[in-house]
Structures are given as structure tokens and as C-alpha cells.
C-alpha atoms as a PDB file:
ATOM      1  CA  UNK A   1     -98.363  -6.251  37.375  1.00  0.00           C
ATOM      2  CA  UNK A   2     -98.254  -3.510  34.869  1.00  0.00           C
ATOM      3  CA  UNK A   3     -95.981  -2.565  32.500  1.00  0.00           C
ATOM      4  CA  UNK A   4     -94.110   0.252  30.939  1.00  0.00           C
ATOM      5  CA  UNK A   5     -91.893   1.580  28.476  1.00  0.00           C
ATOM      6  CA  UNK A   6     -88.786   3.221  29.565  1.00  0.00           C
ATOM      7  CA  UNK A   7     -86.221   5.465  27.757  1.00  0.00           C
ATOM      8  CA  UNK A   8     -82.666   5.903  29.076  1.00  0.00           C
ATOM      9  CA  UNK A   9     -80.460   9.367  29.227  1.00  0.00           C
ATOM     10  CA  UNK A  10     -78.826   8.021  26.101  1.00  0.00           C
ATOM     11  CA  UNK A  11     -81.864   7.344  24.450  1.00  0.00           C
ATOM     12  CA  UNK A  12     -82.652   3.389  24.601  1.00  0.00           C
ATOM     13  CA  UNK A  13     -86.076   2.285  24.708  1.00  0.00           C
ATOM     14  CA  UNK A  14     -86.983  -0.963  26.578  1.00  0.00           C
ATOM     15  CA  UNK A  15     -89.765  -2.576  28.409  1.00  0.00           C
ATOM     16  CA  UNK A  16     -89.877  -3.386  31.837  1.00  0.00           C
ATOM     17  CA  UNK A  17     -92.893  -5.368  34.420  1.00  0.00           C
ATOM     18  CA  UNK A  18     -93.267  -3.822  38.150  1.00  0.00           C
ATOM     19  CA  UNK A  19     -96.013  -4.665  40.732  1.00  0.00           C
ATOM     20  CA  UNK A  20     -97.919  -1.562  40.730  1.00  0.00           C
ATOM     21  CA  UNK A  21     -97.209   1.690  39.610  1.00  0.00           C
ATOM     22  CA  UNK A  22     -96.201   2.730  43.107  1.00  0.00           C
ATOM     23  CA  UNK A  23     -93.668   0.078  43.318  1.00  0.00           C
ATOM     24  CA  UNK A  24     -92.290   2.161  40.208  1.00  0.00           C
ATOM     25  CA  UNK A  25     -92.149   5.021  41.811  1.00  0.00           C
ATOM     26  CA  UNK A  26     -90.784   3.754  44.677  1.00  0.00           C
ATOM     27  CA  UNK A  27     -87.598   2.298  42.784  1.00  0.00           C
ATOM     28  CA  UNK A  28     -87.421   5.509  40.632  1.00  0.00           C
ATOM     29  CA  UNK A  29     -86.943   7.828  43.527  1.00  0.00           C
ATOM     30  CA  UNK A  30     -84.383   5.737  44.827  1.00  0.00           C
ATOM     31  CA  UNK A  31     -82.404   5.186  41.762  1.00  0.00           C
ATOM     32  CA  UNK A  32     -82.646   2.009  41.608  1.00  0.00           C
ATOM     33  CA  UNK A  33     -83.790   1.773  37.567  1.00  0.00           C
ATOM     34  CA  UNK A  34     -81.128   1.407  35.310  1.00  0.00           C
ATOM     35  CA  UNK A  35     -80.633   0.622  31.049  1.00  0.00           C
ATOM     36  CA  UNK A  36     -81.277  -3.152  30.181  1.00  0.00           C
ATOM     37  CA  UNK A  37     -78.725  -1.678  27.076  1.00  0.00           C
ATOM     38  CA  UNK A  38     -76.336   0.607  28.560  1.00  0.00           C
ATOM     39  CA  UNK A  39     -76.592   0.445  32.472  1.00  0.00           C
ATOM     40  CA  UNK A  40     -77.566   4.691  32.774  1.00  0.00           C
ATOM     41  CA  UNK A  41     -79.485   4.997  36.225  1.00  0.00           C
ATOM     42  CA  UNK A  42     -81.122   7.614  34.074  1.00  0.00           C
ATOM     43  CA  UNK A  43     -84.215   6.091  33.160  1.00  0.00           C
ATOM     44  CA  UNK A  44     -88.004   7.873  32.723  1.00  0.00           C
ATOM     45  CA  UNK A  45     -91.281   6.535  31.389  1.00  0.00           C
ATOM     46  CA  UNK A  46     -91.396   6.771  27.987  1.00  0.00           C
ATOM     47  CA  UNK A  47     -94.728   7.525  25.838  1.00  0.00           C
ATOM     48  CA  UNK A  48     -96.836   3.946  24.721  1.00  0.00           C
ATOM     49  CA  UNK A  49    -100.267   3.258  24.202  1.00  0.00           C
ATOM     50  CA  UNK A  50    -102.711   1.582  26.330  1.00  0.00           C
ATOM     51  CA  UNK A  51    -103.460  -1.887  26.231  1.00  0.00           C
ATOM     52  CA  UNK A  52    -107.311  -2.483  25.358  1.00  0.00           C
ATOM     53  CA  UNK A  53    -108.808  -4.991  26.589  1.00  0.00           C
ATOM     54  CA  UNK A  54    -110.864  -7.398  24.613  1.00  0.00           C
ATOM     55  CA  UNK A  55    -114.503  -7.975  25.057  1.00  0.00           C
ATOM     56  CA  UNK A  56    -115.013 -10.897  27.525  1.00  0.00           C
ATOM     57  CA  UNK A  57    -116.685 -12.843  24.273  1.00  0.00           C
ATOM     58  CA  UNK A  58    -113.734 -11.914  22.024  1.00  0.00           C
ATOM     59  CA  UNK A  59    -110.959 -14.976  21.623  1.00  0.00           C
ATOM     60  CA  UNK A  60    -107.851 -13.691  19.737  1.00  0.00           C
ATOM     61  CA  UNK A  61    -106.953 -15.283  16.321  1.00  0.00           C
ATOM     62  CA  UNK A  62    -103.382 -17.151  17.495  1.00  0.00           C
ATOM     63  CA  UNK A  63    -103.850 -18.775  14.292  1.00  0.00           C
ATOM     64  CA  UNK A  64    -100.003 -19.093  12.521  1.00  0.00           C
ATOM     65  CA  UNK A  65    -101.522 -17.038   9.637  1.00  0.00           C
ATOM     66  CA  UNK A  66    -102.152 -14.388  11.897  1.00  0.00           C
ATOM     67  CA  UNK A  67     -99.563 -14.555  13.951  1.00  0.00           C
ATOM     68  CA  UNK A  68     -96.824 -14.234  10.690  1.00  0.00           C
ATOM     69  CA  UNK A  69     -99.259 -11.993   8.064  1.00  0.00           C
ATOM     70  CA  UNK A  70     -99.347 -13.361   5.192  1.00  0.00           C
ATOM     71  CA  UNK A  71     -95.572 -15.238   5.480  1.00  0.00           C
ATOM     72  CA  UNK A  72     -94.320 -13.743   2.755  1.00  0.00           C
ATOM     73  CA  UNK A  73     -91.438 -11.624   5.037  1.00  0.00           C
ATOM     74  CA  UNK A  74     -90.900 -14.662   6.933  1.00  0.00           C
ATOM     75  CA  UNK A  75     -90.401 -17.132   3.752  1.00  0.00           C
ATOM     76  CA  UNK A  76     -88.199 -14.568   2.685  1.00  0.00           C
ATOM     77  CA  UNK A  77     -85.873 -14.182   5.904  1.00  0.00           C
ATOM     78  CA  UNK A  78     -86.057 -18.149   5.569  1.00  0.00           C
ATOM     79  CA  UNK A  79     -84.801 -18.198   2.508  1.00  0.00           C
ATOM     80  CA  UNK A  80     -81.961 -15.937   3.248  1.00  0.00           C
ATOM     81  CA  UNK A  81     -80.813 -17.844   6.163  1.00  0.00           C
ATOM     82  CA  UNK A  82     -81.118 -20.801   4.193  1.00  0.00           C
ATOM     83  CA  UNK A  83     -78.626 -18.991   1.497  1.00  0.00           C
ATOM     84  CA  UNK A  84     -76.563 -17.847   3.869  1.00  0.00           C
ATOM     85  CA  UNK A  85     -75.949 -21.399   5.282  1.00  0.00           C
ATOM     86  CA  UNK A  86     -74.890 -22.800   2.348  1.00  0.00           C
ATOM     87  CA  UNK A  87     -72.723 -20.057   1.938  1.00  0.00           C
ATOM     88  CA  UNK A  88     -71.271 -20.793   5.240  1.00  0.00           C
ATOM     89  CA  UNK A  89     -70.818 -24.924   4.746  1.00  0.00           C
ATOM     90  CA  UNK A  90     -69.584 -24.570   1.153  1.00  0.00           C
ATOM     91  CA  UNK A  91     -66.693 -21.889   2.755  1.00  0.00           C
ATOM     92  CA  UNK A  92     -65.830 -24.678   5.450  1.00  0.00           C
ATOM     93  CA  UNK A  93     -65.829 -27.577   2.872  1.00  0.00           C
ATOM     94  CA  UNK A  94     -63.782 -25.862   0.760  1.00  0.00           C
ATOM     95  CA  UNK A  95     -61.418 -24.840   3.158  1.00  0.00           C
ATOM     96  CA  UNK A  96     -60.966 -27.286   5.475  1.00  0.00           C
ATOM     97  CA  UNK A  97     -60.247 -30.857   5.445  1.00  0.00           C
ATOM     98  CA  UNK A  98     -63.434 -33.263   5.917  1.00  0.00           C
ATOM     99  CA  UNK A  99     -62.168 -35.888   9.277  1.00  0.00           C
ATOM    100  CA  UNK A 100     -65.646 -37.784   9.686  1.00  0.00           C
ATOM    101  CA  UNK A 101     -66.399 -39.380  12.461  1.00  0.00           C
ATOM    102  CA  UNK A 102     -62.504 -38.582  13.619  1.00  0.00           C
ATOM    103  CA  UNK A 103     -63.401 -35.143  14.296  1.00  0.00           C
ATOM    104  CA  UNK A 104     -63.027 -35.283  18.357  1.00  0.00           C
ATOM    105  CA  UNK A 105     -59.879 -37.148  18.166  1.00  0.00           C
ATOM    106  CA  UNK A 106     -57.847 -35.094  15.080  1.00  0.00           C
ATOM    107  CA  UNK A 107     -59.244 -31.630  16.731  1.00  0.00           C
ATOM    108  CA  UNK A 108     -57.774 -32.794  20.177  1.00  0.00           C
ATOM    109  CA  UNK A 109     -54.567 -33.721  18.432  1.00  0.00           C
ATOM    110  CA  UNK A 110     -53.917 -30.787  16.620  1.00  0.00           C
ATOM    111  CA  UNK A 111     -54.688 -28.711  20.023  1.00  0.00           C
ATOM    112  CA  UNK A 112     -52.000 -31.121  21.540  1.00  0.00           C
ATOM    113  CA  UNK A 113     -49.610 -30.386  19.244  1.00  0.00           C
ATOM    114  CA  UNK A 114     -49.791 -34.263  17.694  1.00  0.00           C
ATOM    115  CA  UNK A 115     -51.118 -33.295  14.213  1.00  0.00           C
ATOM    116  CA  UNK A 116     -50.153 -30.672  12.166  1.00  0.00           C
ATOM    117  CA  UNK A 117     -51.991 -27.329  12.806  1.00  0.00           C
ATOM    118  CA  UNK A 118     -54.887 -27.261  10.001  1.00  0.00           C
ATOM    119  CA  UNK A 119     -59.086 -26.654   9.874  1.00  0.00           C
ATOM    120  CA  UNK A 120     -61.111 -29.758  10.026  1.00  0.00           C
ATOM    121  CA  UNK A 121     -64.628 -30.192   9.936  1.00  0.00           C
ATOM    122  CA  UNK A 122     -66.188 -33.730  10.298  1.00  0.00           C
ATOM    123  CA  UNK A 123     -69.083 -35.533  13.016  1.00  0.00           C
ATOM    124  CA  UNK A 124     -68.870 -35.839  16.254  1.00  0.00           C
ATOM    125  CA  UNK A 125     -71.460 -36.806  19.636  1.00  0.00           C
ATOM    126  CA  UNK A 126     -72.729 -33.526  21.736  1.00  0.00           C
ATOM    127  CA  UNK A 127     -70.795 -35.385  24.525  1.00  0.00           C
ATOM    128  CA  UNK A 128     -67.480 -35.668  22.818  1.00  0.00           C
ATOM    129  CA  UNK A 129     -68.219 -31.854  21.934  1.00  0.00           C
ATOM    130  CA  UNK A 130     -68.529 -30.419  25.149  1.00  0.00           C
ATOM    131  CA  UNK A 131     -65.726 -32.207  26.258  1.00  0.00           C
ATOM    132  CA  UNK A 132     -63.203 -30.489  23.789  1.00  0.00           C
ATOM    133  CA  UNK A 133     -64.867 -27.530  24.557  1.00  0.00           C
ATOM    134  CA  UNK A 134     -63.914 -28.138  28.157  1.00  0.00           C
ATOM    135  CA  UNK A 135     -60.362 -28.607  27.184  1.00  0.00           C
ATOM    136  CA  UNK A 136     -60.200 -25.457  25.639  1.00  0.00           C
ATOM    137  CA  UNK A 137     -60.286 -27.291  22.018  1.00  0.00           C
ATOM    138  CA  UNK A 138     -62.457 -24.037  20.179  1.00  0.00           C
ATOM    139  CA  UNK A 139     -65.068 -25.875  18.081  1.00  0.00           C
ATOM    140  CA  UNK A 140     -67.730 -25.095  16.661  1.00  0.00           C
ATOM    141  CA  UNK A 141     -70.671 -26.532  15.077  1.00  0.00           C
ATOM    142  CA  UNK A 142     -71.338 -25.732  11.114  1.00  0.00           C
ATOM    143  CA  UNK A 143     -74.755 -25.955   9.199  1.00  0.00           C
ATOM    144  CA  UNK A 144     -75.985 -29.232   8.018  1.00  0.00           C
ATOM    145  CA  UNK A 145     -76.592 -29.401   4.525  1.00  0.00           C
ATOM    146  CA  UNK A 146     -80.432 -29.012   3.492  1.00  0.00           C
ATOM    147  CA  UNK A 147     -81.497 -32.221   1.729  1.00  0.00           C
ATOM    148  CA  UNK A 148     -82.847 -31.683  -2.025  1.00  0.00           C
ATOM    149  CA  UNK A 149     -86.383 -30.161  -2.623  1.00  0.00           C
ATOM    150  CA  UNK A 150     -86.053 -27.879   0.915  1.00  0.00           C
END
């Protein structure tokens, strides 16, 4: 298998695995590459570096320290997410009416037209879930609150 890095007419660089560098060519001339963004059947190797190999006595560090630096960019992104989360529950709790464990039933209600028409948030089972969502009952699941010292 090898690899290689592909650019589009329109400028989109992506990756793509082939069996040899024949069977490239052999899909290239008969325009058979195309986009993984856009879809153009215009698509040429792009410029990328070789992969080195490692010496056969070498193990790579897959260590999480090395994997993420030093974690600082990744705490940080965490932290964001974590922000925006809250953000995202407090909106919903303050603009919705909490059902509990009556979610399923109350959301297929007001889709039936037996409740008034309002936002609801509450619990439900992954089963129950799916089955509203098979109904057509648009549901959706909102960020648990992050317990104190997280």
C-alpha cells in the first residue's frame, strides 16, 4: 500500500491509500480519482515528504505525553468545551421547562398535538429515544452537568 497526498482543481488537499503506485496511475488515466471535499475528477499528486523509516531497534514513544505535547492546548480546548457546555445546558434550563423522567411521554404529546406546543428537557432511556426519533418526534440530547471539582 502506499500513500499520497492529492490536491483537487479547486485546491483541496486530502490523503488517499492505493496498492501500488501503478494502481494510481492506472485510476488516474482513467479518471476515476475524484475530491473526498468537492467531488472534481480533477485530482494530481500533491507535494509531501517521505516517510522515514525507523531503525529496526527504534520503538516510538506512544506515551500520552508524547502523543498530546505538553497538554497544555488540549487542557485548554477541554476547558472550552467544558464552558461551552454549560453555556449550552444553562440556555436549555432556562428556557425550557424541566419534565423528568416524563420526557418521552410529554415530547410525544406535544408532537401529537395533546399538550400545548412548548421546549422540554428532562430524562429519558436510549430506547425510548430512538423511538421518538422514529416517529419523527426531533429530540435531542443536551450536556450533562459536570459534577463539582471537574
Amino acid at each position: 500500500m502506499i500513500r499520497y497526498s492529492l490536491i483537487c482543481s479547486k485546491g483541496h488537499e486530502f490523503e488517499s491509500w492505493f496498492a501500488s503506485s501503478d494502481a494510481y496511475d492506472t485510476l488516474e488515466a482513467k479518471g476515476h480519482l475524484s475530491c473526498a471535499v468537492c467531488g472534481s475528477s480533477r485530482v494530481q499528486k500533491s507535494l509531501m515528504a517521505p516517510a522515514i523509516g525507523r531503525k529496526g531497534n527504534q520503538q516510538e514513544d506512544t506515551s500520552p505525553v508524547a502523543r498530546a505535547g505538553d497538554g497544555g492546548e488540549a487542557m485548554k480546548a477541554a476547558r472550552e468545551l467544558a464552558a461551552f457546555m454549560d453555556k449550552i445546558r444553562a440556555h436549555v434550563e432556562k428556557n425550557a421547562e424541566y419534565v423528568g423522567d416524563r420526557f418521552a411521554e410529554e415530547a410525544r404529546a406535544i408532537h401529537n398535538k395533546e399538550a400545548e406546543m412548548r421546549q422540554i428537557y428532562g430524562e429519558t432511556t436510549l430506547d425510548e429515544a430512538r423511538a421518538l426519533i422514529e416517529d419523527g418526534v426531533a429530540v435531542a440530547p443536551i450536556p450533562a452537568a459536570r459534577r463539582k471539582g471537574n
